[in-house]
C-alpha atoms as a PDB file:
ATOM      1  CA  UNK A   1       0.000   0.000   0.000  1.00  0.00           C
ATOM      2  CA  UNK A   2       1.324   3.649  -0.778  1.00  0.00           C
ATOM      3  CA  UNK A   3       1.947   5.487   2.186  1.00  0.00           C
ATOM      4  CA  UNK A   4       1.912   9.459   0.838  1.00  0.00           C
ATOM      5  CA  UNK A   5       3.963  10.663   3.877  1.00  0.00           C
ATOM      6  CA  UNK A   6       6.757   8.163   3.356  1.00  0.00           C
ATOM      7  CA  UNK A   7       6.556   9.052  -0.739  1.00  0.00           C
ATOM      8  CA  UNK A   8       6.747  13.155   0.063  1.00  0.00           C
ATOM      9  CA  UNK A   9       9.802  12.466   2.879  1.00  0.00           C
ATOM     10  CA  UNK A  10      11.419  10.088   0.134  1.00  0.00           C
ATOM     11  CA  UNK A  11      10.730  13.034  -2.770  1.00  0.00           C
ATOM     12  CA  UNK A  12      11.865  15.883  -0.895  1.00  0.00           C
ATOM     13  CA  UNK A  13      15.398  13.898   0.408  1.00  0.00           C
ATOM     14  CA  UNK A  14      16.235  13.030  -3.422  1.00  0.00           C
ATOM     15  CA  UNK A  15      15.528  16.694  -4.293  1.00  0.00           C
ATOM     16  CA  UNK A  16      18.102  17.668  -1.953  1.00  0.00           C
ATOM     17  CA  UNK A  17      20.586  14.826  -3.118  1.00  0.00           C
ATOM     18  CA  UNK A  18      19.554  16.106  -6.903  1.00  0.00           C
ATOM     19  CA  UNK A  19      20.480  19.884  -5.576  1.00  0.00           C
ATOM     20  CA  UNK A  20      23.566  18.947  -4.478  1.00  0.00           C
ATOM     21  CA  UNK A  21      24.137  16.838  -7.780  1.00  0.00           C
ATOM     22  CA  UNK A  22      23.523  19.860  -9.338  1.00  0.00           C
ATOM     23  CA  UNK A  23      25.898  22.308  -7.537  1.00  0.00           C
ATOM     24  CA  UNK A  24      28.154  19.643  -7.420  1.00  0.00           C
ATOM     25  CA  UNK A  25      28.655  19.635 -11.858  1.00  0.00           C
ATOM     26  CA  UNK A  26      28.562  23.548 -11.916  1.00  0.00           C
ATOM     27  CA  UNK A  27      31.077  24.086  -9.556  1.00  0.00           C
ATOM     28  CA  UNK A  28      33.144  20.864 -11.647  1.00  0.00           C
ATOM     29  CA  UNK A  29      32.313  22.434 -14.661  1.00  0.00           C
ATOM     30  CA  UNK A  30      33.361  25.979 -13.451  1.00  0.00           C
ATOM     31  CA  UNK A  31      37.134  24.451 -12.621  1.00  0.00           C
ATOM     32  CA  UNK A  32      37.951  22.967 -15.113  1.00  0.00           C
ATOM     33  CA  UNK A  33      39.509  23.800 -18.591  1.00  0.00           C
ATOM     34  CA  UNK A  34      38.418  21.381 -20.663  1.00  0.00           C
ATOM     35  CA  UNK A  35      36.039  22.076 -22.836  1.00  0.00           C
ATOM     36  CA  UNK A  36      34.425  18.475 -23.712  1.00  0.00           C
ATOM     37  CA  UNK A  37      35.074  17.783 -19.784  1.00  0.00           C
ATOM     38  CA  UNK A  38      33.373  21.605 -19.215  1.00  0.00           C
ATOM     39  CA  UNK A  39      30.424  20.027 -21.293  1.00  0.00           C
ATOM     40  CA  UNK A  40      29.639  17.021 -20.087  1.00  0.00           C
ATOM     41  CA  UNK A  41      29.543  18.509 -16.414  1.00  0.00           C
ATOM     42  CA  UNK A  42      27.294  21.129 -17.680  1.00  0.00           C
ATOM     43  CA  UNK A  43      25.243  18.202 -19.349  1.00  0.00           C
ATOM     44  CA  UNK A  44      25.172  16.519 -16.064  1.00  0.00           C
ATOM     45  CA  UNK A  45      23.995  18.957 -14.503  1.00  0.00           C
ATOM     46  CA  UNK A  46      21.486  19.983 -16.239  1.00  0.00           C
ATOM     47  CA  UNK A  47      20.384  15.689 -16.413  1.00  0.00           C
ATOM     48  CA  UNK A  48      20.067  16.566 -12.205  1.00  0.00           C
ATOM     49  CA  UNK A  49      17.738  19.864 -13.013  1.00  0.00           C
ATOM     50  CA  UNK A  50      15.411  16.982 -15.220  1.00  0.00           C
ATOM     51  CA  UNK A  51      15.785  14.694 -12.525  1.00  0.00           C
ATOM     52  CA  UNK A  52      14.439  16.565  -9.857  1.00  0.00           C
ATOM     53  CA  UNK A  53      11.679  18.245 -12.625  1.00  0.00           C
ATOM     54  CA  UNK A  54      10.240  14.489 -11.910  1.00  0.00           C
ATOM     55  CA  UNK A  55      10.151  14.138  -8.617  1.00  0.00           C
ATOM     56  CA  UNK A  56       8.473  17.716  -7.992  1.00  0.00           C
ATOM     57  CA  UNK A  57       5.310  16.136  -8.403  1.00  0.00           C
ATOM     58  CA  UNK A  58       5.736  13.798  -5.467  1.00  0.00           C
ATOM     59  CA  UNK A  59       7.057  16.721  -2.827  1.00  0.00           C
ATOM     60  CA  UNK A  60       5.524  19.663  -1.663  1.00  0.00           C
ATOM     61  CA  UNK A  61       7.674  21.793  -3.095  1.00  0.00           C
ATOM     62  CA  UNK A  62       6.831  24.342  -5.792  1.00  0.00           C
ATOM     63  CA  UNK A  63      10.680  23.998  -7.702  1.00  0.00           C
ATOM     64  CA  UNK A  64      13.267  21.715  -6.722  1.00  0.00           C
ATOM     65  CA  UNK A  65      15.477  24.969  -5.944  1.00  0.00           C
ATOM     66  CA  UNK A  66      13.466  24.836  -2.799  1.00  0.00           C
ATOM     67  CA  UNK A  67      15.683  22.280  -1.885  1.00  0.00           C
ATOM     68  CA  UNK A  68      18.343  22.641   0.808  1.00  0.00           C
ATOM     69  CA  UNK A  69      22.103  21.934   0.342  1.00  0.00           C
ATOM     70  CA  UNK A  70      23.261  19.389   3.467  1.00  0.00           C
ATOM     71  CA  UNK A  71      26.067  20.810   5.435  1.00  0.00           C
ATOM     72  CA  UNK A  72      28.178  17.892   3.957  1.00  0.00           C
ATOM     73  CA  UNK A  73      27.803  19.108   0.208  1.00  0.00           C
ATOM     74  CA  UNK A  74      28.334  22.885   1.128  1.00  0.00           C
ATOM     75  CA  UNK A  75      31.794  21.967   2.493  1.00  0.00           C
ATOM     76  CA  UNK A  76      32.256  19.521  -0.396  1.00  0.00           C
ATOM     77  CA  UNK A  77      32.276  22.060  -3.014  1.00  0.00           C
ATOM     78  CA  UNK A  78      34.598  24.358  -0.484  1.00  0.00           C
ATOM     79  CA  UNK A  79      37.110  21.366  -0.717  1.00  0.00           C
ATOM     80  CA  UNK A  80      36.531  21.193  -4.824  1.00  0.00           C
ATOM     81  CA  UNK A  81      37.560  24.897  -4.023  1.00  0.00           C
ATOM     82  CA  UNK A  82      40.180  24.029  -2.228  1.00  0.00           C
ATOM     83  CA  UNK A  83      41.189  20.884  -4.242  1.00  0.00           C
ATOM     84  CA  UNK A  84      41.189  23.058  -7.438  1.00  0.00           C
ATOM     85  CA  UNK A  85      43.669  25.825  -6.244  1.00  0.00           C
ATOM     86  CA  UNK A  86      45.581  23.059  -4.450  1.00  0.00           C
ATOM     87  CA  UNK A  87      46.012  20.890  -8.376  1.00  0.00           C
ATOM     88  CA  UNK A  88      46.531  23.974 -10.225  1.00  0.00           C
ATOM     89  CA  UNK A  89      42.417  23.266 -11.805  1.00  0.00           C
ATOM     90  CA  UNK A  90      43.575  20.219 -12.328  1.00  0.00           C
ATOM     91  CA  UNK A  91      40.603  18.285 -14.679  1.00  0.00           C
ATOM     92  CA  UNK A  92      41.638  14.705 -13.157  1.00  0.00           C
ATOM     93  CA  UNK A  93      41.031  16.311  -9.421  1.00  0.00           C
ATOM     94  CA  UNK A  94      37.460  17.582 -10.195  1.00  0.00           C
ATOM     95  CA  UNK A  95      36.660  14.216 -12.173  1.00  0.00           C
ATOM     96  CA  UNK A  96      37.418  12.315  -9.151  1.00  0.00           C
ATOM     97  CA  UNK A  97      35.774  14.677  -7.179  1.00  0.00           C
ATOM     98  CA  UNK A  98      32.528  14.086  -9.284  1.00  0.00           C
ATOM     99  CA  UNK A  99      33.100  10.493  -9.479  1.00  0.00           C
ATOM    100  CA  UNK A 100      32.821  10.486  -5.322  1.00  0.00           C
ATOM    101  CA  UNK A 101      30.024  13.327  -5.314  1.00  0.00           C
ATOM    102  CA  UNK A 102      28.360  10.517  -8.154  1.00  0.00           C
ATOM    103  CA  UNK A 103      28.757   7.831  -5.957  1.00  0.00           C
ATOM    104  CA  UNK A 104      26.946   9.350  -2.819  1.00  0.00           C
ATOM    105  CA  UNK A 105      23.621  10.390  -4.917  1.00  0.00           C
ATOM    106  CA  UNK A 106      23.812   6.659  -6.391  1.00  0.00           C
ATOM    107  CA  UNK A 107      23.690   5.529  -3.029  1.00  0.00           C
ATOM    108  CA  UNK A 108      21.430   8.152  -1.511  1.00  0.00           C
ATOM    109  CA  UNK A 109      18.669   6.914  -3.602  1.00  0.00           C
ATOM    110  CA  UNK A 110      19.952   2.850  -3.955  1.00  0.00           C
ATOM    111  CA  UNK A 111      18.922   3.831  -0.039  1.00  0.00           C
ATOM    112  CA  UNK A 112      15.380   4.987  -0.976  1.00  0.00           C
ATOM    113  CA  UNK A 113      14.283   2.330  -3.038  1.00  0.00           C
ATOM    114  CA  UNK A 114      15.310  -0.216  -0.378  1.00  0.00           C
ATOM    115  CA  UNK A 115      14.481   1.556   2.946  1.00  0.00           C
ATOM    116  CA  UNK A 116      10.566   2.443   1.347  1.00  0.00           C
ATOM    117  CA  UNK A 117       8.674  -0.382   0.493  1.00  0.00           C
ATOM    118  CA  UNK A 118       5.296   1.943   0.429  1.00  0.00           C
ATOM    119  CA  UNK A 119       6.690   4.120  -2.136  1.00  0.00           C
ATOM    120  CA  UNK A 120       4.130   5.263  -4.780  1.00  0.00           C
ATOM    121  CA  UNK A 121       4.845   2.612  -7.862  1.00  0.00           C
ATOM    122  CA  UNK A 122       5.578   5.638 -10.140  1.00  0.00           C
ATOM    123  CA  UNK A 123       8.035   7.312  -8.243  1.00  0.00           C
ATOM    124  CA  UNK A 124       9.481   3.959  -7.668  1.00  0.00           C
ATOM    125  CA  UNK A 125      10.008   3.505 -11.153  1.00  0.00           C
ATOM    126  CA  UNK A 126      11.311   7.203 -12.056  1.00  0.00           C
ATOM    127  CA  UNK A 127      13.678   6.434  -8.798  1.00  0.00           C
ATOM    128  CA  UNK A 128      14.970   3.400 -10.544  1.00  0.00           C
ATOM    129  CA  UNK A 129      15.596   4.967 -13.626  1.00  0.00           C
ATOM    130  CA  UNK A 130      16.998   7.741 -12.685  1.00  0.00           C
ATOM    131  CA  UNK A 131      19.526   5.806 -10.391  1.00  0.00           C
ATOM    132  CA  UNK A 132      20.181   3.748 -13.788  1.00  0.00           C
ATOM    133  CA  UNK A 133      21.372   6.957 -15.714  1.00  0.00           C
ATOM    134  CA  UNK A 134      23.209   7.868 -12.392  1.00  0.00           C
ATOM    135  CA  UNK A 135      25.087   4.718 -12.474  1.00  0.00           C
ATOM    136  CA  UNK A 136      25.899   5.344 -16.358  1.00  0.00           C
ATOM    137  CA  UNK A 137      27.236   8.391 -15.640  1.00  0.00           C
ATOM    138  CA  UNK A 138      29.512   7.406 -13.125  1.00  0.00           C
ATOM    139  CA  UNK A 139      31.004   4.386 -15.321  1.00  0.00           C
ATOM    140  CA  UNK A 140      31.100   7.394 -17.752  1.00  0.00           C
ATOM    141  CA  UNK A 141      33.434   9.410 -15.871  1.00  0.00           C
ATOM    142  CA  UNK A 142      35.460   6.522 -14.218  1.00  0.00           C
ATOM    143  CA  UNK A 143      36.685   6.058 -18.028  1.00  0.00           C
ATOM    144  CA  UNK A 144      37.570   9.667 -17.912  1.00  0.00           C
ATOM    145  CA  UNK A 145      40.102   9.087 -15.100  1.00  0.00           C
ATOM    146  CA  UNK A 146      43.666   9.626 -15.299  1.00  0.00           C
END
């Protein structure tokens, strides 16, 4: 049976994981030099912004920007900052850096789909898709590695 609270709580948490997704590529794609690498970050991001277009439906919120940034991704994008200045804007750095900030959102919502069993059955399935493409993108940028 769908249980609407545990669908909204489940929404709202993967619109803040999708937020952070999204600040997480701008600031990559801000660092770096590379123009195909500048792209694909942008494209990424901008996959996150879709993302969380879908889920709106299921939260209360009006626009996923509505969305708070966890205290944990705030100071992860002060240490891509950090980690940029440190490399010199190195492109392998902020790679890596995605491929870890890739790897928590994967997880964040692997998390949903198992902890909520009363999940509406259509945001189940956009869940599971969109973790699919997640997963894609990280193999994606693990190739990308130096």
């Amino acid at each position: 049976m769908t249980n609407v609270k545990e669908t909204k709580q489940a929404a709202d948490h993967l619109l803040e994981v999708l937020n952070e997704r999204i600040l997480g590529y701008k600031k990559a794609a801000e660092k770096v030099d590379d123009t195909s690498l500048k792209t694909i970050f942008k494209d990424y991001s901008k996959q996150a912004e879709d993302f969380a277009d879908e889920l709106l439906p299921f939260s209360d919120k009006q626009e996923w920007s509505e969305s708070e940034t966890s205290a944990t991704g705030d100071m992860w994008r002060v240490w891509m900052d950090l980690k940029s200045v440190l490399t010199g804007g190195s492109n392998d750095a902020m790679v890596k850096a995605s491929i870890k900030g890739e790897k928590d959102a994967i997880k964040n919502f692997d998390n949903v789909l198992k902890d909520n069993t009363n999940l509406d059955p259509e945001l189940r399935g956009i869940v599971s898709k969109q973790v699919s493409l997640m997963k894609t993108a990280c193999e994606r940028l693990e190739k990308l590695k130096s």
